[in-house]
Structure formats: C-alpha cells, structure tokens
N, C-alpha and C. Protein backbone atom coordinates (compact mmCIF):
# COMPACT_ATOMS: atom_id res chain seq x y z
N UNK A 1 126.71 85.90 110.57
CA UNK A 1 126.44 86.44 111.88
C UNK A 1 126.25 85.29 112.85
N UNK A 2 127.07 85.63 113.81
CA UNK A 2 126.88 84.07 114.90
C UNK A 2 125.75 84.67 116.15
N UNK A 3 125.35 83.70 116.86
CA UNK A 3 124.40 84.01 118.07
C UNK A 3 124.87 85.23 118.94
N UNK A 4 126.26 84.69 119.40
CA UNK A 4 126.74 85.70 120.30
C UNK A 4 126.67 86.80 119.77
N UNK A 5 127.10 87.42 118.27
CA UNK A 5 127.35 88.71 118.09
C UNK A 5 126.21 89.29 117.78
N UNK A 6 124.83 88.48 117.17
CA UNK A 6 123.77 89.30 117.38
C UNK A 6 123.04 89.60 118.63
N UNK A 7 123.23 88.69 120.04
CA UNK A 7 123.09 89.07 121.49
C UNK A 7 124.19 90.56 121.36
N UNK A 8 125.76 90.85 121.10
CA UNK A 8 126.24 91.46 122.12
C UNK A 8 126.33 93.02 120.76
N UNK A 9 126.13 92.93 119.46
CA UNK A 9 125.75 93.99 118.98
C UNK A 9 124.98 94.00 117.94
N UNK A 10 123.34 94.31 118.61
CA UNK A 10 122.38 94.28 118.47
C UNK A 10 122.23 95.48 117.30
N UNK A 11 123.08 96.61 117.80
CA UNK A 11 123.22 98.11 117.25
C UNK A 11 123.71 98.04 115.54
N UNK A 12 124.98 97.06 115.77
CA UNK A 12 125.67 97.50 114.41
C UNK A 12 124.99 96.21 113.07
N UNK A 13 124.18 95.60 113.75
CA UNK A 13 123.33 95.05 113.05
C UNK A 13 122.13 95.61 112.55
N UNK A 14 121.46 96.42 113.01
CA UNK A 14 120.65 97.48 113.32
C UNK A 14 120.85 98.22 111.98
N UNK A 15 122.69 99.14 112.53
CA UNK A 15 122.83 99.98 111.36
C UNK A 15 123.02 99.27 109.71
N UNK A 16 123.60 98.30 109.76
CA UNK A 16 123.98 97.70 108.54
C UNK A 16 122.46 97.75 108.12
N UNK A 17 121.88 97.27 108.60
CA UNK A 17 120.13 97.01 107.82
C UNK A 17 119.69 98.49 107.56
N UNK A 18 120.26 99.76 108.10
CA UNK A 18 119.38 100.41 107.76
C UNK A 18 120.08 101.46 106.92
N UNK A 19 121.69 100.91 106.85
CA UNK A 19 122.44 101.51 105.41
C UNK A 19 122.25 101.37 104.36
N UNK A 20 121.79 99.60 104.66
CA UNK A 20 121.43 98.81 103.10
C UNK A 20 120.34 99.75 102.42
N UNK A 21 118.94 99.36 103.49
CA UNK A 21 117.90 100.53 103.26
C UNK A 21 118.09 101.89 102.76
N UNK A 22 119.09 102.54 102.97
CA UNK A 22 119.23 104.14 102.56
C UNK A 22 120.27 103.97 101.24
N UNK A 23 120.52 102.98 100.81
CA UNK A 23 121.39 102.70 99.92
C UNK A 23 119.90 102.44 99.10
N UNK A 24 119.24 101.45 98.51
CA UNK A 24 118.59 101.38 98.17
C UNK A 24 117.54 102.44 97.53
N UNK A 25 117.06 103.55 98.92
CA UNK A 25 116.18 104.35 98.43
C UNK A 25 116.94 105.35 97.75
N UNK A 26 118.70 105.05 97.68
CA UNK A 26 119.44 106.26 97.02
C UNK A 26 119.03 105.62 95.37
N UNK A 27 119.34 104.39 95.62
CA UNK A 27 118.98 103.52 94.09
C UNK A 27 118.21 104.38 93.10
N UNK A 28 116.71 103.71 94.19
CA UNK A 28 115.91 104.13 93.46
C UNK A 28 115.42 105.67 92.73
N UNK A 29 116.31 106.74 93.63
CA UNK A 29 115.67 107.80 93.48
C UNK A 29 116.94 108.64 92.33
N UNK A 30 117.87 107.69 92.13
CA UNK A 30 119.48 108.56 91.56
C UNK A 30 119.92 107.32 90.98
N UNK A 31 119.28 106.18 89.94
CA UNK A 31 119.87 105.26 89.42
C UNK A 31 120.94 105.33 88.73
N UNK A 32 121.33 106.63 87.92
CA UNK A 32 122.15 106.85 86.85
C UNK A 32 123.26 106.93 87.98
N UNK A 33 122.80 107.91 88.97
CA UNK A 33 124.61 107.96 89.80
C UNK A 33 124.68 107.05 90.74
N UNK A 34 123.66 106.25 91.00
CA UNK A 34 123.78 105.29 91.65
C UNK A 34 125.18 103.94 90.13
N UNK A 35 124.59 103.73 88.95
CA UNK A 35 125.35 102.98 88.52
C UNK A 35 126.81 103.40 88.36
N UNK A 36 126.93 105.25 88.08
CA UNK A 36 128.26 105.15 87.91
C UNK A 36 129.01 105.31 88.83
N UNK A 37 128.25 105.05 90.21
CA UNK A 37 129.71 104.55 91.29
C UNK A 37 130.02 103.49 91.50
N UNK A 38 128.95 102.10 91.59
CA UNK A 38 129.36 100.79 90.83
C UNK A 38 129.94 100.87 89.61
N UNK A 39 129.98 101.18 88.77
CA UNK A 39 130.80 101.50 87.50
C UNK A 39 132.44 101.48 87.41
N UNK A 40 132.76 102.56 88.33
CA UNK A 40 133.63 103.10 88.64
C UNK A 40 134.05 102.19 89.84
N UNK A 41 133.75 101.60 90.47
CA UNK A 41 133.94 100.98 91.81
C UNK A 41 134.22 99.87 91.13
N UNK A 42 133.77 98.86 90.28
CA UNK A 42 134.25 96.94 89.69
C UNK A 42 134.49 97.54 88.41
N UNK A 43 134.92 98.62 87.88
CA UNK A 43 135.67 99.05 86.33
C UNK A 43 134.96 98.75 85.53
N UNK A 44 133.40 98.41 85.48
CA UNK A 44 132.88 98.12 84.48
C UNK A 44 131.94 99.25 83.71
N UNK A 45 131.35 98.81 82.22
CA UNK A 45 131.03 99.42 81.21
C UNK A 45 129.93 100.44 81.98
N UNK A 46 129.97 101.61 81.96
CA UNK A 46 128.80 103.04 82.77
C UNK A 46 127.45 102.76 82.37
N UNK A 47 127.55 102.65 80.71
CA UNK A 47 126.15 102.41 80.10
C UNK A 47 125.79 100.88 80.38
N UNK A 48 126.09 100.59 80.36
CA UNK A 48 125.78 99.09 80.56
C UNK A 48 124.61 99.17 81.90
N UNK A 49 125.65 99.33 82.84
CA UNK A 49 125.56 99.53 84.35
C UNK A 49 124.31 100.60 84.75
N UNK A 50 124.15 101.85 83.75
CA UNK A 50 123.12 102.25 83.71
C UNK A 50 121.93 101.62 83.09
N UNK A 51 121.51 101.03 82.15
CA UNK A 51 120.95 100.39 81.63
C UNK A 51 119.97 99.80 82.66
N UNK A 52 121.08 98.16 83.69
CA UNK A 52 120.83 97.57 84.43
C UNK A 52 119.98 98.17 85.33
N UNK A 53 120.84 99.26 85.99
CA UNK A 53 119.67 99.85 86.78
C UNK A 53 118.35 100.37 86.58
N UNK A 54 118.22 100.92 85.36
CA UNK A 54 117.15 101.34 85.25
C UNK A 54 116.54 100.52 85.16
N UNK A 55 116.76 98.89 84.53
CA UNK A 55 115.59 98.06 84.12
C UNK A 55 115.52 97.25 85.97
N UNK A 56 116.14 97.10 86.32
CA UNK A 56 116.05 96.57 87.82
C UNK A 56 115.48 98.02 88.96
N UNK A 57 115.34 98.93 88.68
CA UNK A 57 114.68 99.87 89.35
C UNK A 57 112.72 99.40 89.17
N UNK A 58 113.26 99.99 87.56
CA UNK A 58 111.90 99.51 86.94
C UNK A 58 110.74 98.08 87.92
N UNK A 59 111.79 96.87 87.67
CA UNK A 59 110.82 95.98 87.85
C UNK A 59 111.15 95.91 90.18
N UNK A 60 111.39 96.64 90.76
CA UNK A 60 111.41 96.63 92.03
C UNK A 60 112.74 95.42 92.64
N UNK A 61 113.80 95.97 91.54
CA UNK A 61 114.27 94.39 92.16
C UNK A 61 114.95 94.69 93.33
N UNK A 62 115.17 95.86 94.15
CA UNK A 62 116.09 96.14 95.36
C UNK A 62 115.00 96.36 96.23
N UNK A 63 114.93 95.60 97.49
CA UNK A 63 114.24 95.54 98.80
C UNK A 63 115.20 96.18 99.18
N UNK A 64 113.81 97.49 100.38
CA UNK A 64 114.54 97.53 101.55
C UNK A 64 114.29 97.24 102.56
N UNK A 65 114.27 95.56 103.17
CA UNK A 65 114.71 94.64 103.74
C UNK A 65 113.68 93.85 104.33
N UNK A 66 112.56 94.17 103.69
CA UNK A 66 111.42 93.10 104.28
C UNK A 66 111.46 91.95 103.78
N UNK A 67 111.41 91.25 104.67
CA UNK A 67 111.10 89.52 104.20
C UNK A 67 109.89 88.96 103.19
N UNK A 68 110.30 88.59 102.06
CA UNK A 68 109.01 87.89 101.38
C UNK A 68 109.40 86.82 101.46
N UNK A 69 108.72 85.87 102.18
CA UNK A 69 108.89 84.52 102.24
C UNK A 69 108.40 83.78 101.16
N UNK A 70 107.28 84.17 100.09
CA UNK A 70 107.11 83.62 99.17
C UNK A 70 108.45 83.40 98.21
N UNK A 71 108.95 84.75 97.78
CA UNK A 71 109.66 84.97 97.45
C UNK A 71 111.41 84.30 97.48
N UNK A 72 111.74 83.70 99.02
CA UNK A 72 112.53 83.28 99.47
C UNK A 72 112.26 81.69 99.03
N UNK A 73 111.26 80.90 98.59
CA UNK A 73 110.66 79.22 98.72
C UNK A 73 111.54 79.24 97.46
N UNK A 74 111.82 79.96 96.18
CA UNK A 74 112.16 79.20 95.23
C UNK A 74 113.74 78.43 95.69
N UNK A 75 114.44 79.47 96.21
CA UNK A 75 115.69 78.95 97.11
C UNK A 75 115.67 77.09 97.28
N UNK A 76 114.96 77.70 98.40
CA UNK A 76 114.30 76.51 98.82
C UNK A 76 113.92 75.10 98.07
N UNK A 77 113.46 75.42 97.22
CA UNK A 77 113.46 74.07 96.24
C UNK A 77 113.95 73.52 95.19
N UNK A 78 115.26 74.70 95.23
CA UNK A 78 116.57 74.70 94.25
C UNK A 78 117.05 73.63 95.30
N UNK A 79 117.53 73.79 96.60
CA UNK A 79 118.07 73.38 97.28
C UNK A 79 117.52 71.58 97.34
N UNK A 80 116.20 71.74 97.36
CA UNK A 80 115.13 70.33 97.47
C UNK A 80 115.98 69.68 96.42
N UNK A 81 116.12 70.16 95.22
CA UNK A 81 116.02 69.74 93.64
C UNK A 81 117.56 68.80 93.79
N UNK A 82 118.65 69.59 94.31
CA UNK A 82 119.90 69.07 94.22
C UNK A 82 119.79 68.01 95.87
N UNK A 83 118.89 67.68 96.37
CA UNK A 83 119.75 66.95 97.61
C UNK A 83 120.11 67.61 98.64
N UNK A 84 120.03 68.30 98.75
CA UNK A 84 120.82 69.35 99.83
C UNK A 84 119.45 70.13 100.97
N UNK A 85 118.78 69.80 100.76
CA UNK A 85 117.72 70.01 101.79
C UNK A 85 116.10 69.16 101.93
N UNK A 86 115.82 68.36 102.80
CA UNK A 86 114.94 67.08 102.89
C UNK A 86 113.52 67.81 103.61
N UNK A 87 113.40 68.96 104.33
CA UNK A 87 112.08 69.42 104.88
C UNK A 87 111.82 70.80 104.57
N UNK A 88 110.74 71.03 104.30
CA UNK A 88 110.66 72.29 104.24
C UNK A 88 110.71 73.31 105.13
N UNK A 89 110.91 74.82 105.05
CA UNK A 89 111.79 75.67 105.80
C UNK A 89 110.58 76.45 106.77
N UNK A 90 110.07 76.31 107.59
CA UNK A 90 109.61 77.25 108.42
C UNK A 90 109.76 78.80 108.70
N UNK A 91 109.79 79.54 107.90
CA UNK A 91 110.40 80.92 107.68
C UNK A 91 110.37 81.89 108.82
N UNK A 92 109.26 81.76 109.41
CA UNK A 92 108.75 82.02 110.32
C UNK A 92 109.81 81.93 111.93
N UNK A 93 110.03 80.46 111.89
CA UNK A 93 111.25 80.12 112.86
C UNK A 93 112.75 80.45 112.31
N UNK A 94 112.99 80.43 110.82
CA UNK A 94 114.37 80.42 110.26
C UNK A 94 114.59 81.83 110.33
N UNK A 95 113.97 82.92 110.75
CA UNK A 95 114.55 84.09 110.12
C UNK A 95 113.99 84.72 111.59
N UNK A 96 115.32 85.77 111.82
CA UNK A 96 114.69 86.57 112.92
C UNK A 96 114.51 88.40 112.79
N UNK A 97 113.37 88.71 112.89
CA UNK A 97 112.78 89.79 112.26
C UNK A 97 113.30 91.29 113.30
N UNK A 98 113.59 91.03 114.80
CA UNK A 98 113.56 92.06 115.58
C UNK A 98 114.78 93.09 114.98
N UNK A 99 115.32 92.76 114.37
CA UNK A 99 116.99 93.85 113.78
C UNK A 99 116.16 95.15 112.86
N UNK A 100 114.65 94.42 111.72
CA UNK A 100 114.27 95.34 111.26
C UNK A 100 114.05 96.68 111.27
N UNK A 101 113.68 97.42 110.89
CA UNK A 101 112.97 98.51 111.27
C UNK A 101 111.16 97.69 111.58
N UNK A 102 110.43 98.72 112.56
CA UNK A 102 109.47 98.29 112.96
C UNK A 102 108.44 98.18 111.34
N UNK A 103 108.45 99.12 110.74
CA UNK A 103 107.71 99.15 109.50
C UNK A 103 107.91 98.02 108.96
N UNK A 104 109.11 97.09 108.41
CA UNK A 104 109.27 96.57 107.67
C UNK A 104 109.34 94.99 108.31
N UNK A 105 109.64 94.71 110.06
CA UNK A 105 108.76 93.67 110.30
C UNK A 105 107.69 93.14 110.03
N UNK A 106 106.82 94.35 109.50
CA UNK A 106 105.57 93.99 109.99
C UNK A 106 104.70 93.76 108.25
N UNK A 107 105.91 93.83 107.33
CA UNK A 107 105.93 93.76 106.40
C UNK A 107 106.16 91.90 105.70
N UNK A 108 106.61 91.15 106.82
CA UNK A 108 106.90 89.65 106.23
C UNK A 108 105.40 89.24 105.60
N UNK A 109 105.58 88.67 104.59
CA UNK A 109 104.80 87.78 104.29
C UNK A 109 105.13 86.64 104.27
C-alpha cells in the first residue's frame, strides 16, 4: 500500500480489513468448512487441512486485526539477527491504526 492510495481510498482499505475480520470469525465459528474450501481451493489433503484448523483455532492463531506489538518484536529481531535492521522499531510510529475498526484500535498493545 503506497501513501497516496491510502490518502485517496481510505474505504477499500477499510473494507479489506474488515473482510479479513469476517473471514476469520467465519474460521473460527465453521473450521471444518472453513478448511474444506482451502482444501479445495490449493488441492490439498481435507483432513489434513482440517486437522490444522482445528489445532490453530484452538491455540487463537487468526487475529482479527489488532496489533500486538509484543507479538510483532520477534520479527524484529529475526531481522536484528541477520543484518538487515540496526534500531529498534517504534511500533507506535511504524504502524498506522486509523483503517481499524474503532474496537480493535484501541486494542494495540
């Protein structure tokens, strides 16, 4: 996403975040048919794919879309580890929260 297009559509940024979100709470609430349309969608094994989900339901691994910045540091010092990044990340300044939904702004840690 470049500057200009989050100035000139504010909206379809908006919606993408809040498809992801309704995608998600479909996850969680319909994992089995949630896997067999990924299944069916990259041709891979149903049970398998069910499996996955259930154990990634289980442990919360799909956000819908709040920032954990704790969460985001290991990145961060993967990046430290190889060379590829010399200061640490201000999350606060690096990430811009207004696209959220209001609930889930207010959700950064």
């Amino acid at each position: 996403m470049t500057d200009e297009f989050a100035r000139t559509q504010p909206g379809k940024i908006r919606a993408i975040i809040e498809g992801r979100r309704e995608a998600v709470r479909f996850i969680r609430a319909h994992p089995d048919d949630a896997a067999e349309i990924v299944a069916e969608m990259y041709n891979i094994d149903p049970a398998v794919t069910r499996e996955v989900f259930r154990r990634f339901v289980a442990i919360g691994y799909w956000s819908e879309g709040a920032l954990d910045y704790a969460a985001m540091e290991p990145i961060v010092e993967g990046l430290r580890i190889v060379g590829k990044l010399k200061a640490p990340v201000d999350w606060r300044k690096a990430t811009e929260t207004s696209f959220l939904p209001l609930d889930l702004q207010a959700k950064r840690h």
